[in-house]
N, C-alpha and C. Protein backbone atom coordinates (compact mmCIF):
# COMPACT_ATOMS: atom_id res chain seq x y z
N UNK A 1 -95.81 87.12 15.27
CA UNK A 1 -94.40 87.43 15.15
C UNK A 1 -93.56 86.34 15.84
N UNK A 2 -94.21 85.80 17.07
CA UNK A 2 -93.54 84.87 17.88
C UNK A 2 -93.57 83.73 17.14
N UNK A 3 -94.26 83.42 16.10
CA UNK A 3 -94.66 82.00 15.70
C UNK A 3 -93.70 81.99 14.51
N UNK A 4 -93.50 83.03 13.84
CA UNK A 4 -93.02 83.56 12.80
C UNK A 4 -91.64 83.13 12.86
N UNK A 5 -91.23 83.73 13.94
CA UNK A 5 -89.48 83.76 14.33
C UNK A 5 -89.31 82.12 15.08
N UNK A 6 -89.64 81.46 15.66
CA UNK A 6 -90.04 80.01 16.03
C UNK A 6 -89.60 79.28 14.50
N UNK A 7 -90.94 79.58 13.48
CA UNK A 7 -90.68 78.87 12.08
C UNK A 7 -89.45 79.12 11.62
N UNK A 8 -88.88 80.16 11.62
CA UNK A 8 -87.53 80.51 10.45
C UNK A 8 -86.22 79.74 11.79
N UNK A 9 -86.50 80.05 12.93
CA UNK A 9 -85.10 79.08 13.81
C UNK A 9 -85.45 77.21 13.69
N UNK A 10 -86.85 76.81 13.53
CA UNK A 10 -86.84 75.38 13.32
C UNK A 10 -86.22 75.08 11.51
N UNK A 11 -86.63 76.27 10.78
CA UNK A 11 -86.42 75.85 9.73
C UNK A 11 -84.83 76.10 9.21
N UNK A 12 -84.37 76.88 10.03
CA UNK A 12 -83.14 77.29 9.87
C UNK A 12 -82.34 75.81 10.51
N UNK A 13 -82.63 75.24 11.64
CA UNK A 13 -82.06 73.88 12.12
C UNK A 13 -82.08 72.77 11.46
N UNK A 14 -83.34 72.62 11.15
CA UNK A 14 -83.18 71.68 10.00
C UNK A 14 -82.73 71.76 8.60
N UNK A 15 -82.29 72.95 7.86
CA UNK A 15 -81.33 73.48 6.93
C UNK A 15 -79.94 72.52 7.56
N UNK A 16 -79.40 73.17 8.62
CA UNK A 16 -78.32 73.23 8.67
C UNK A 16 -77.92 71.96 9.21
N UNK A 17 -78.72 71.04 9.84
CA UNK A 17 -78.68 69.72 10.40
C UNK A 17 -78.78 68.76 9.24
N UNK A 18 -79.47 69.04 8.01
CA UNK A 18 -79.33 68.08 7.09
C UNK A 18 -77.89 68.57 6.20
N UNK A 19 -77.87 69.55 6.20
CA UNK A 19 -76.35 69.93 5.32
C UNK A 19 -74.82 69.48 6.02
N UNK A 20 -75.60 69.02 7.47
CA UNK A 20 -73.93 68.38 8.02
C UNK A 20 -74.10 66.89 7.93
N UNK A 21 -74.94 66.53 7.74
CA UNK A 21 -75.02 65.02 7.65
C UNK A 21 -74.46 64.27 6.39
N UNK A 22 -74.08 63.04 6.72
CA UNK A 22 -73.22 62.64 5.66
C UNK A 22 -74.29 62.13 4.33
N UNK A 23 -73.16 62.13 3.30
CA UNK A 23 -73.47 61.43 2.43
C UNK A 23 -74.10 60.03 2.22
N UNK A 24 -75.18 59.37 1.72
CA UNK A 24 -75.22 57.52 1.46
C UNK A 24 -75.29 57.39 0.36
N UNK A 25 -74.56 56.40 0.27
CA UNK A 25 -74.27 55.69 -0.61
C UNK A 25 -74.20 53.93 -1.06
N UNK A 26 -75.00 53.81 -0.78
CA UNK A 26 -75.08 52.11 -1.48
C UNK A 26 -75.18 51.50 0.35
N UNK A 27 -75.60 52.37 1.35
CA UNK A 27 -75.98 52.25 2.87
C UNK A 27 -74.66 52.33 3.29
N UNK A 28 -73.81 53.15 2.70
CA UNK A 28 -72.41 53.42 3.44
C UNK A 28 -72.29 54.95 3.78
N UNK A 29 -72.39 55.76 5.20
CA UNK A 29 -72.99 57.02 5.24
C UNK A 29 -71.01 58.22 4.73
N UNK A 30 -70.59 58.96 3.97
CA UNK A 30 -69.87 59.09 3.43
C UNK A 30 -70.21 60.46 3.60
N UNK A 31 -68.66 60.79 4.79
CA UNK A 31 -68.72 62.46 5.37
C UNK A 31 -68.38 63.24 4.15
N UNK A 32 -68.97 64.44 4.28
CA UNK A 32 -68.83 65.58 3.52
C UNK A 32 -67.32 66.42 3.54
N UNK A 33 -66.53 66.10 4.39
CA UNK A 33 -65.81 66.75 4.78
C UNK A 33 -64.89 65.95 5.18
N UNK A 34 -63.42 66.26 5.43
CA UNK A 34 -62.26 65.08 5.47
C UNK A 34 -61.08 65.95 5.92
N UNK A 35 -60.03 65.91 7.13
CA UNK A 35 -59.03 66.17 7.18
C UNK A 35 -58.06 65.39 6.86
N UNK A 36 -57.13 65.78 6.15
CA UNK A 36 -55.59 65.22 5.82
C UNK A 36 -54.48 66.45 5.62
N UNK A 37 -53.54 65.62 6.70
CA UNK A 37 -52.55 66.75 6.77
C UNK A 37 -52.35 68.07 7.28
N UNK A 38 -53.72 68.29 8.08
CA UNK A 38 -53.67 69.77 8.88
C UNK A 38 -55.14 70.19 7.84
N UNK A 39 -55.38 69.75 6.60
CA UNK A 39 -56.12 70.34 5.30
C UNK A 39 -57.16 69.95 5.52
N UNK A 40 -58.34 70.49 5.00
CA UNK A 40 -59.59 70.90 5.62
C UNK A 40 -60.24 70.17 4.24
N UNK A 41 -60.84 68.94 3.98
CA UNK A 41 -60.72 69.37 2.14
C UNK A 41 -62.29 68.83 2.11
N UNK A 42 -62.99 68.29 1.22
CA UNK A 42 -64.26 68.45 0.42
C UNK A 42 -64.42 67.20 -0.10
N UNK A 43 -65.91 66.46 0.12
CA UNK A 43 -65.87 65.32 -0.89
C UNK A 43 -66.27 65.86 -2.02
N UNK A 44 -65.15 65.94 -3.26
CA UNK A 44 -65.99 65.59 -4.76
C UNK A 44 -67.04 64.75 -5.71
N UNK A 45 -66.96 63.64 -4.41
CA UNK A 45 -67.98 62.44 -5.14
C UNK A 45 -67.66 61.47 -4.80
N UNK A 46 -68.84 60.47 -4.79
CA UNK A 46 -68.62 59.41 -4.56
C UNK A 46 -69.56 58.20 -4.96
N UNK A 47 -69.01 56.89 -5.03
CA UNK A 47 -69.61 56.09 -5.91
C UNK A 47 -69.31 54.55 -5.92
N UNK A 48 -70.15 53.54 -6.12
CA UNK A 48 -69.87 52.55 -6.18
C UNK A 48 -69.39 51.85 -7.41
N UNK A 49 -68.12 50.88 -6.70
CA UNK A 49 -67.18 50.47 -7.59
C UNK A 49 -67.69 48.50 -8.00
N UNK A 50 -68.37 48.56 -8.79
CA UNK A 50 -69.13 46.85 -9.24
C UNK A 50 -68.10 46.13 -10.43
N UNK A 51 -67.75 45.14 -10.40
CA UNK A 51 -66.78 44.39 -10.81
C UNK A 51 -68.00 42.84 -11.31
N UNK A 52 -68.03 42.77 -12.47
CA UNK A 52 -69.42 42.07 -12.74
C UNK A 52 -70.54 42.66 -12.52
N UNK A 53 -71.24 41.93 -11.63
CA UNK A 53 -72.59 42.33 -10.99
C UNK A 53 -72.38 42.18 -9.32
N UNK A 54 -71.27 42.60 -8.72
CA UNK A 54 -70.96 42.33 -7.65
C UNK A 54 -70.30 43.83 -7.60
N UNK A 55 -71.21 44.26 -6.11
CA UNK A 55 -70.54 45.70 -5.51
C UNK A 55 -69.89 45.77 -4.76
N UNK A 56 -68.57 46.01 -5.01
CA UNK A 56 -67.39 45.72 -4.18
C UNK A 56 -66.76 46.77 -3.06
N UNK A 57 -66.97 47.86 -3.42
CA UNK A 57 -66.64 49.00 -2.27
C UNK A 57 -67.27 50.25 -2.81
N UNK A 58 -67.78 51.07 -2.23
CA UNK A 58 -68.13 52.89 -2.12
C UNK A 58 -66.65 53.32 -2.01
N UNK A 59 -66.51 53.97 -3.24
CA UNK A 59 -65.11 55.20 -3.13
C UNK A 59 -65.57 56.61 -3.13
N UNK A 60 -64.80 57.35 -1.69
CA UNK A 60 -65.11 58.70 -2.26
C UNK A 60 -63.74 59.61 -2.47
N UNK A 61 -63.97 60.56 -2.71
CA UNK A 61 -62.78 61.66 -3.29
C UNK A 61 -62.99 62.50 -3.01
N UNK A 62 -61.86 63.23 -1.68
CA UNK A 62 -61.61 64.41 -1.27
C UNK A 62 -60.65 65.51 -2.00
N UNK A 63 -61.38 66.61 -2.04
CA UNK A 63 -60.02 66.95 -2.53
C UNK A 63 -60.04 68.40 -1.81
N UNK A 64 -58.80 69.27 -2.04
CA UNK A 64 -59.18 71.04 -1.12
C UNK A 64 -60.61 71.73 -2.13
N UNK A 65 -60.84 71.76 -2.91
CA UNK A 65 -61.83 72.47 -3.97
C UNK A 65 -62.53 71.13 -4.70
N UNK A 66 -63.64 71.79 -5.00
CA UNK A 66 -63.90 70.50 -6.23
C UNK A 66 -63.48 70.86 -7.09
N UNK A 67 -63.93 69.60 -7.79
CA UNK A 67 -63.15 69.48 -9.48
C UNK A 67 -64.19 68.86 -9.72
N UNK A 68 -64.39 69.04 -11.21
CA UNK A 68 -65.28 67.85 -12.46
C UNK A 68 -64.28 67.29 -13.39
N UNK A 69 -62.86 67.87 -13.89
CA UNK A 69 -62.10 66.97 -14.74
C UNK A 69 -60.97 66.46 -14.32
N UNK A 70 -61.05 65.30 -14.29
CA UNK A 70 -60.19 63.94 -14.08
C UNK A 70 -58.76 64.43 -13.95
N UNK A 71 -58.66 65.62 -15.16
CA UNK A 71 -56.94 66.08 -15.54
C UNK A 71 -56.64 67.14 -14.34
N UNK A 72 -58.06 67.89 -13.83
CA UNK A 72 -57.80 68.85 -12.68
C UNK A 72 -57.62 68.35 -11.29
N UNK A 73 -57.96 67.28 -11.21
CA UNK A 73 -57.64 66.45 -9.96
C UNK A 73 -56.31 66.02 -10.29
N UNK A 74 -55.68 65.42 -11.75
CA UNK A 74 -54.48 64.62 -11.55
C UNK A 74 -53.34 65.99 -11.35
N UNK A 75 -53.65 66.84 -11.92
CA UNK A 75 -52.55 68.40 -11.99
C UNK A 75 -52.59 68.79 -10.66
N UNK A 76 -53.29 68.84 -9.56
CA UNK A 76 -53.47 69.36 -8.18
C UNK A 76 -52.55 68.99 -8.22
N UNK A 77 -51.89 69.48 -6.94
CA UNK A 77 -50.90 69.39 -6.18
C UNK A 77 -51.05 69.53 -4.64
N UNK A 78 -52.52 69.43 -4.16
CA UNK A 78 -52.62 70.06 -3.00
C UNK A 78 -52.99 68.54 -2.67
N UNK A 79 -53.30 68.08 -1.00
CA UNK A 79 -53.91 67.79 -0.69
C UNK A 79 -55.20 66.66 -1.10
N UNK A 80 -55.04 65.46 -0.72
CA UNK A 80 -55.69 64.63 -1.40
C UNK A 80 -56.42 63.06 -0.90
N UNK A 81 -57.50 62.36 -0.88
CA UNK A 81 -58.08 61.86 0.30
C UNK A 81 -59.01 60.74 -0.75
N UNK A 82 -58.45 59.07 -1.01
CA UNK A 82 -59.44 58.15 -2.15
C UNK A 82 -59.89 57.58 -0.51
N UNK A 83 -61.29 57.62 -0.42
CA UNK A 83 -61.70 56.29 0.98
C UNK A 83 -62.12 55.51 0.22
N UNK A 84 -62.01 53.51 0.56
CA UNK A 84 -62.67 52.95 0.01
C UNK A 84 -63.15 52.31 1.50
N UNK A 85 -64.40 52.04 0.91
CA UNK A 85 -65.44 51.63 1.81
C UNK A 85 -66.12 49.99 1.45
N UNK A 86 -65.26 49.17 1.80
CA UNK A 86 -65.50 47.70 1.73
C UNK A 86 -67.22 47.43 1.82
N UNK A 87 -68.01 46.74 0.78
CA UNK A 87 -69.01 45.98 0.70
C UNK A 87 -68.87 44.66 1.13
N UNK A 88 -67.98 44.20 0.46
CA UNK A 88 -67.59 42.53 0.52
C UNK A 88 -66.38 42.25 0.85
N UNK A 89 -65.66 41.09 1.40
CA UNK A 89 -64.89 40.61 1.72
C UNK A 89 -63.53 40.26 0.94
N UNK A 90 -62.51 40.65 0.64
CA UNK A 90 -61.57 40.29 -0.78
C UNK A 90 -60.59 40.14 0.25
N UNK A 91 -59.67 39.43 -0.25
CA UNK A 91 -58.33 38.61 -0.14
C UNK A 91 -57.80 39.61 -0.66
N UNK A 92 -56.36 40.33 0.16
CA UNK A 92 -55.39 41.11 -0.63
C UNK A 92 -55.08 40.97 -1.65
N UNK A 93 -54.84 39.37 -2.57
CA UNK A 93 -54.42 39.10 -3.59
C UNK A 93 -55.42 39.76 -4.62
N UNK A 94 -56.76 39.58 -4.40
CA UNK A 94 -57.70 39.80 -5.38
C UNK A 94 -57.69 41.73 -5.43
N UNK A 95 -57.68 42.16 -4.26
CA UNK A 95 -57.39 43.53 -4.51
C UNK A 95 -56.74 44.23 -5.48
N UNK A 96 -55.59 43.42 -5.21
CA UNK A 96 -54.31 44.09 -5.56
C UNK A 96 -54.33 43.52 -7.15
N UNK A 97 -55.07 42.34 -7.18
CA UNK A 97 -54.93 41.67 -8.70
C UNK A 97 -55.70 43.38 -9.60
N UNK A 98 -56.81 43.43 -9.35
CA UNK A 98 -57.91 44.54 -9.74
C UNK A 98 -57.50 45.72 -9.34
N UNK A 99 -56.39 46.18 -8.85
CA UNK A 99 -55.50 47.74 -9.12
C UNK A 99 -54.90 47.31 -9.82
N UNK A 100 -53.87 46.46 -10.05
CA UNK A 100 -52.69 46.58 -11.10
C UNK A 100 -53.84 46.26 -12.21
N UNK A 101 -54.85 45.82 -12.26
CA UNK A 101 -55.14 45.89 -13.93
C UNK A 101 -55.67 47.59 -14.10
N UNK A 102 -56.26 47.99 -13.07
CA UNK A 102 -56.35 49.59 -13.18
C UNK A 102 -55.09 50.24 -13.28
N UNK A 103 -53.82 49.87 -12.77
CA UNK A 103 -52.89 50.89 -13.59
C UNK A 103 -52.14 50.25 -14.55
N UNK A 104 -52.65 49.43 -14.86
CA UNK A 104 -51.59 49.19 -16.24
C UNK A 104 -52.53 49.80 -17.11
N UNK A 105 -53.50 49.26 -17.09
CA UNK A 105 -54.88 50.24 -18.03
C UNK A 105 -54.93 51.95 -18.16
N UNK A 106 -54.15 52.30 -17.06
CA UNK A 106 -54.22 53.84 -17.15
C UNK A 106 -52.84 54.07 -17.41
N UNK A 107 -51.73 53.41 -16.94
CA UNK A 107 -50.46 54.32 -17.10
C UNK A 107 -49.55 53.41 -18.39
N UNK A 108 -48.51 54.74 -18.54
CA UNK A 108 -47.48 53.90 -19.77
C UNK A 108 -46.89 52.89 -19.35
N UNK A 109 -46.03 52.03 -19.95
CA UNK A 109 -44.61 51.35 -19.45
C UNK A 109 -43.72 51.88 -18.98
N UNK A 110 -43.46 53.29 -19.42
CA UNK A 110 -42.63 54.31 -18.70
C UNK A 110 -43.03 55.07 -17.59
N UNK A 111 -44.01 55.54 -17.30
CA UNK A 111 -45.03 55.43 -16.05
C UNK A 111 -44.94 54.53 -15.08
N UNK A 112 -45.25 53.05 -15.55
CA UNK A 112 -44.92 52.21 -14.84
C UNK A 112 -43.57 52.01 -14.09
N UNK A 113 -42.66 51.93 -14.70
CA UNK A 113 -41.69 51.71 -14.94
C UNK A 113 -40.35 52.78 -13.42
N UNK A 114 -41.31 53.84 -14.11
CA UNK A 114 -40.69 55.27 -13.08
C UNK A 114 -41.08 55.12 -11.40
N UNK A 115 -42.23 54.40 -10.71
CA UNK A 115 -42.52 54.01 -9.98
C UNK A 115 -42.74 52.62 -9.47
N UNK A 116 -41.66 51.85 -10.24
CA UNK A 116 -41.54 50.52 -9.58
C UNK A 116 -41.40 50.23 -7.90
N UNK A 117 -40.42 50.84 -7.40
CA UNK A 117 -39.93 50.82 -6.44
C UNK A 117 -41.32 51.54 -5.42
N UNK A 118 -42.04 51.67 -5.71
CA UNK A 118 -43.04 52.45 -4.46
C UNK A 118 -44.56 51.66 -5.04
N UNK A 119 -44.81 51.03 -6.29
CA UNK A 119 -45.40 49.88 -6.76
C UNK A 119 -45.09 48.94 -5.61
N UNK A 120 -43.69 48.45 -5.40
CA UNK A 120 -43.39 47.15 -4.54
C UNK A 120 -43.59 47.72 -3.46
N UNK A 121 -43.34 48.77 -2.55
CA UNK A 121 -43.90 49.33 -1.52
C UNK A 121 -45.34 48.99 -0.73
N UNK A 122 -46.12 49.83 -1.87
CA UNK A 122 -47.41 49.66 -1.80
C UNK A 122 -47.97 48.31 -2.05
N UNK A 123 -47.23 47.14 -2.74
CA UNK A 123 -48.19 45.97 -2.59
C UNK A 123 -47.51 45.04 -1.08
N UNK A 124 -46.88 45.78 -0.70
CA UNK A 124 -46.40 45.10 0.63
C UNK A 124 -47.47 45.46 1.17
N UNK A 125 -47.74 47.36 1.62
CA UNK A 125 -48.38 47.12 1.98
C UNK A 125 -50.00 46.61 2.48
N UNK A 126 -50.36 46.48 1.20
CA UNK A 126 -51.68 46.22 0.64
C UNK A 126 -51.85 44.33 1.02
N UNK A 127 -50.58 43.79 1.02
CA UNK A 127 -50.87 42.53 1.26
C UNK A 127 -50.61 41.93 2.78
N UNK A 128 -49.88 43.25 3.31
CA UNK A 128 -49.62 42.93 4.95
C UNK A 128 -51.04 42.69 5.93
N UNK A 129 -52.40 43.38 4.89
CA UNK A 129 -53.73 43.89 5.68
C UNK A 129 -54.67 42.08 5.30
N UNK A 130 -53.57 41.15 4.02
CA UNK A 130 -54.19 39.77 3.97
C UNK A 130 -55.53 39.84 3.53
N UNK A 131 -56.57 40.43 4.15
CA UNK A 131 -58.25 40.29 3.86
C UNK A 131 -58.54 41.77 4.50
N UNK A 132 -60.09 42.02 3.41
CA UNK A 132 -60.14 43.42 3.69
C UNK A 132 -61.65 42.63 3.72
N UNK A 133 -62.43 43.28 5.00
CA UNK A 133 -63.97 42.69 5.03
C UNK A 133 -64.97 43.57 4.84
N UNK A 134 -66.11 43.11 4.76
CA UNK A 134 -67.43 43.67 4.66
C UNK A 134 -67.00 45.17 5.64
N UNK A 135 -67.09 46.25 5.81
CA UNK A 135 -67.24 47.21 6.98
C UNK A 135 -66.01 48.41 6.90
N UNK A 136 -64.84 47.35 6.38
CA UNK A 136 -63.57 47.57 6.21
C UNK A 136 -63.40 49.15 5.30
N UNK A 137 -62.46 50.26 6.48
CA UNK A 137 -61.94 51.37 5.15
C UNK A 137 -60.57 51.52 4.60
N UNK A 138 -60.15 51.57 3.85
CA UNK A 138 -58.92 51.66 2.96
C UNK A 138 -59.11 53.48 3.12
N UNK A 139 -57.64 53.88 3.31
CA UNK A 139 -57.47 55.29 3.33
C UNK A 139 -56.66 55.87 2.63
N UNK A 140 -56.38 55.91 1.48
CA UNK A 140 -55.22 56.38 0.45
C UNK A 140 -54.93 58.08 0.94
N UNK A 141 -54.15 58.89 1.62
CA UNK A 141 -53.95 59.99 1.58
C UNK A 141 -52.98 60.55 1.38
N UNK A 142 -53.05 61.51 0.50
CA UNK A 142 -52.02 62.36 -0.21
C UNK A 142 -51.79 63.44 0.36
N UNK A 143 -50.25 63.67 0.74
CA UNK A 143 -49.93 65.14 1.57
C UNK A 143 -48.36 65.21 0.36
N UNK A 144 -47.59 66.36 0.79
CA UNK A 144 -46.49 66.39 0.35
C UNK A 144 -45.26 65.37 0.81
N UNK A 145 -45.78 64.67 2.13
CA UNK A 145 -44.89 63.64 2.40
C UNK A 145 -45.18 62.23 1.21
N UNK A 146 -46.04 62.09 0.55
CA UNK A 146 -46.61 61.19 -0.05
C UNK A 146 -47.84 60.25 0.20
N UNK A 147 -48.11 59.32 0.19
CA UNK A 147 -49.81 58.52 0.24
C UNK A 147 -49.42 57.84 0.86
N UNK A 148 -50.15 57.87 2.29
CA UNK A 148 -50.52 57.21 3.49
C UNK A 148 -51.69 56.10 3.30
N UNK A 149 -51.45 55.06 3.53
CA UNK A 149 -52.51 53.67 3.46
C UNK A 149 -52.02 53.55 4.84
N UNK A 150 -53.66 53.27 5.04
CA UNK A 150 -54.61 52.74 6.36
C UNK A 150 -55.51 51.83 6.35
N UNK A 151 -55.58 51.19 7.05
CA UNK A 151 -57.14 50.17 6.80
C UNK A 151 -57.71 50.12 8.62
N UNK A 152 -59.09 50.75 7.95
CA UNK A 152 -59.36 51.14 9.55
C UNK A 152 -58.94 52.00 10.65
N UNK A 153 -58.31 53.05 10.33
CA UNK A 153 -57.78 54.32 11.37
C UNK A 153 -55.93 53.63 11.49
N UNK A 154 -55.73 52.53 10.97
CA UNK A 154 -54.20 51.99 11.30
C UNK A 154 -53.56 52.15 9.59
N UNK A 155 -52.29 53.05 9.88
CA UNK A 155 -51.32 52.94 9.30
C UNK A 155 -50.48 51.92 8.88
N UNK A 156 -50.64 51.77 7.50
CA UNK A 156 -49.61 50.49 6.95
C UNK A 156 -48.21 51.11 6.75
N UNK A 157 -48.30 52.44 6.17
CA UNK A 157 -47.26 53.10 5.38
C UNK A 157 -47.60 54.18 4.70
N UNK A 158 -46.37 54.63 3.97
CA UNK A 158 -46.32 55.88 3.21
C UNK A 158 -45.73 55.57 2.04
N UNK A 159 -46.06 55.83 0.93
CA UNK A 159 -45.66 55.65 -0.19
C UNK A 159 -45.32 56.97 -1.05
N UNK A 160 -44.17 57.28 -1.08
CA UNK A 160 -43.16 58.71 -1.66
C UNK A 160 -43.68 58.83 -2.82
N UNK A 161 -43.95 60.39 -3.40
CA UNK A 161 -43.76 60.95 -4.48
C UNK A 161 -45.18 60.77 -5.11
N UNK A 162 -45.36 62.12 -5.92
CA UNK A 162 -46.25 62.57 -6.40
C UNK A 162 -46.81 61.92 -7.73
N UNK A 163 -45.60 61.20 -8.81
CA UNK A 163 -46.08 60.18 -9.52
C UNK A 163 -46.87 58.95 -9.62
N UNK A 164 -46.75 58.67 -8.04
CA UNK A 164 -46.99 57.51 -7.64
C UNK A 164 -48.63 57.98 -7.42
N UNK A 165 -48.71 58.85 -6.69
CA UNK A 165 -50.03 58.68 -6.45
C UNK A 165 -50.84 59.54 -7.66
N UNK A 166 -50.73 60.01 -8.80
CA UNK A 166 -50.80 60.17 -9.81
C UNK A 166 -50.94 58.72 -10.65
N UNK A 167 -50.14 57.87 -10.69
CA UNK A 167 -50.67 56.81 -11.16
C UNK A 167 -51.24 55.57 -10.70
N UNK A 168 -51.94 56.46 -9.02
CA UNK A 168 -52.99 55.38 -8.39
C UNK A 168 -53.99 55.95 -8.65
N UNK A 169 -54.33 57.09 -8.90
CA UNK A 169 -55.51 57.98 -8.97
C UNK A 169 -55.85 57.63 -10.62
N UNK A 170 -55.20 57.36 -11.39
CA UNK A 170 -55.86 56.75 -12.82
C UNK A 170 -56.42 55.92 -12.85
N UNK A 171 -56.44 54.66 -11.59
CA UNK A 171 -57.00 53.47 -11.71
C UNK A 171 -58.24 53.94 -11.69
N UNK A 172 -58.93 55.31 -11.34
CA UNK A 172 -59.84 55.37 -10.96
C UNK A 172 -60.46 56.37 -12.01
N UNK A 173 -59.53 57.09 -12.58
CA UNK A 173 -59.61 58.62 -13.11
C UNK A 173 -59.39 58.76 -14.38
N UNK A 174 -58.32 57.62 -15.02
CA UNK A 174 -57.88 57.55 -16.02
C UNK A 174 -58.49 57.29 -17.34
N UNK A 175 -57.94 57.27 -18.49
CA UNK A 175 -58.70 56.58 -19.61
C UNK A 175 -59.42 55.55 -19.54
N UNK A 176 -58.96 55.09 -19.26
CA UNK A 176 -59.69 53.30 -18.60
C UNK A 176 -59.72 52.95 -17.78
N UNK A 177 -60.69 53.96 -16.67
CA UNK A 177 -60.76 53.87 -15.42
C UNK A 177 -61.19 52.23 -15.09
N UNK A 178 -61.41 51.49 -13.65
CA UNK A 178 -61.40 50.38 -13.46
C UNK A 178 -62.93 50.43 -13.50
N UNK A 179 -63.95 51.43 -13.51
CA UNK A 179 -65.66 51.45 -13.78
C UNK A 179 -65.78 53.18 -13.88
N UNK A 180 -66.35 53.28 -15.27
CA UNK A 180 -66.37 54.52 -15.80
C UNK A 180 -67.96 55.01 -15.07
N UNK A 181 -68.32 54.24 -14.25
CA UNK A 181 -69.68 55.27 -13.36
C UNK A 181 -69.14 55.35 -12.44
N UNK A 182 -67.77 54.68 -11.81
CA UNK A 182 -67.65 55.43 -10.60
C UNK A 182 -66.83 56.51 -10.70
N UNK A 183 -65.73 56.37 -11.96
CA UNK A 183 -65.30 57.66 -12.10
C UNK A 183 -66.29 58.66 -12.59
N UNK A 184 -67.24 59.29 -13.12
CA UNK A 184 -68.48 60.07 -13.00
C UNK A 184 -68.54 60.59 -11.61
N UNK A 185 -68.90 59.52 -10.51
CA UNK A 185 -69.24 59.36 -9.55
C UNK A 185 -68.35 60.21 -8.93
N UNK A 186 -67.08 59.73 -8.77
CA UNK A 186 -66.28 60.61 -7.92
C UNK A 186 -65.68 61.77 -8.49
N UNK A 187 -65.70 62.21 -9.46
CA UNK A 187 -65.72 63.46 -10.21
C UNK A 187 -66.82 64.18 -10.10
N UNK A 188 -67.95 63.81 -9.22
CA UNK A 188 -69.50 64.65 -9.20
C UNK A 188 -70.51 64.69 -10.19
N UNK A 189 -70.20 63.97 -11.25
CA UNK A 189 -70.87 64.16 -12.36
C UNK A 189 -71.98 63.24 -12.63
């Protein structure tokens, strides 16, 4: 009986010790779990983002609940968390070159168009950070104040309104996402 109850508390520890441990991914360890905004929320997935044959960052996607469709993540309204997790070394310019081809690829001209002004925002602050290195995290977070970018636990800014980060989340989510395995990936699928 003693040996019995021994087995089910070791086996019960190691249950619960591997279920808090993070995620890996491409040797980038990627928590299960994420606060933004007071919100308690969930990784949906996560996945590496390759541009050629070159792996450029692990993205994951928090959100309050999971989701599997692209359109149920863009309709939320709650709470919202893209990490990118630098492999290699890029020059802001090159970043930022490889989002704007992800949202022009996902959004209209009128889309575009409606969020100019927080577009120029966000490439300020995307180019204030100059070089993003090997180790480096990018923190896109979505609250009702709007999407907070960080690189590394430091605040660049906030970027207003719910369109906006609606048509940053296509670069990833959209029709023509910027790599259709990592959108899989961060959709769970």
């Amino acid at each position: 009986m003693k040996r019995t109850f021994k087995f089910i508390l070791a086996t019960l520890f190691f249950v619960l010790t591997f279920s808090a441990q993070a995620l890996e991914v491409k040797g980038v360890k990627v928590d299960e779990t994420a606060q933004v905004g007071g919100n308690a929320l969930v990784l949906n997935g996560a996945g590496v983002r390759t541009k050629l044959m070159f792996k450029v960052y692990v993205a994951a996607l928090y959100l309050t609940q999971k989701q599997a469709s692209a359109d149920a993540v863009l309709s939320d309204t709650g709470n919202k968390r893209v990490a990118m997790h630098f492999l290699r070394e890029l020059s802001a310019e090159k970043l930022l070159h490889a989002l704007d081809e992800g949202f022009e690829a996902n959004n209209s001209a009128a889309e575009m168009a409606a969020v100019e002004p927080q577009m120029k925002a966000f490439r300020q602050m995307m180019t204030s950070a100059k070089t993003v290195k090997e180790g480096d995290v990018i923190l896109l977070d979505y609250t009702a104040a709007g999407t907070q970018v960080s690189l590394n636990g430091k605040a660049l800014g906030v970027v207003e309104g719910a369109a906006f980060n609606q048509a940053l989340l296509r670069v990833w989510l959209g029709g023509n996402p910027v790599d259709a395995s990592l959108k899989k990936a961060m959709l769970g699928q």
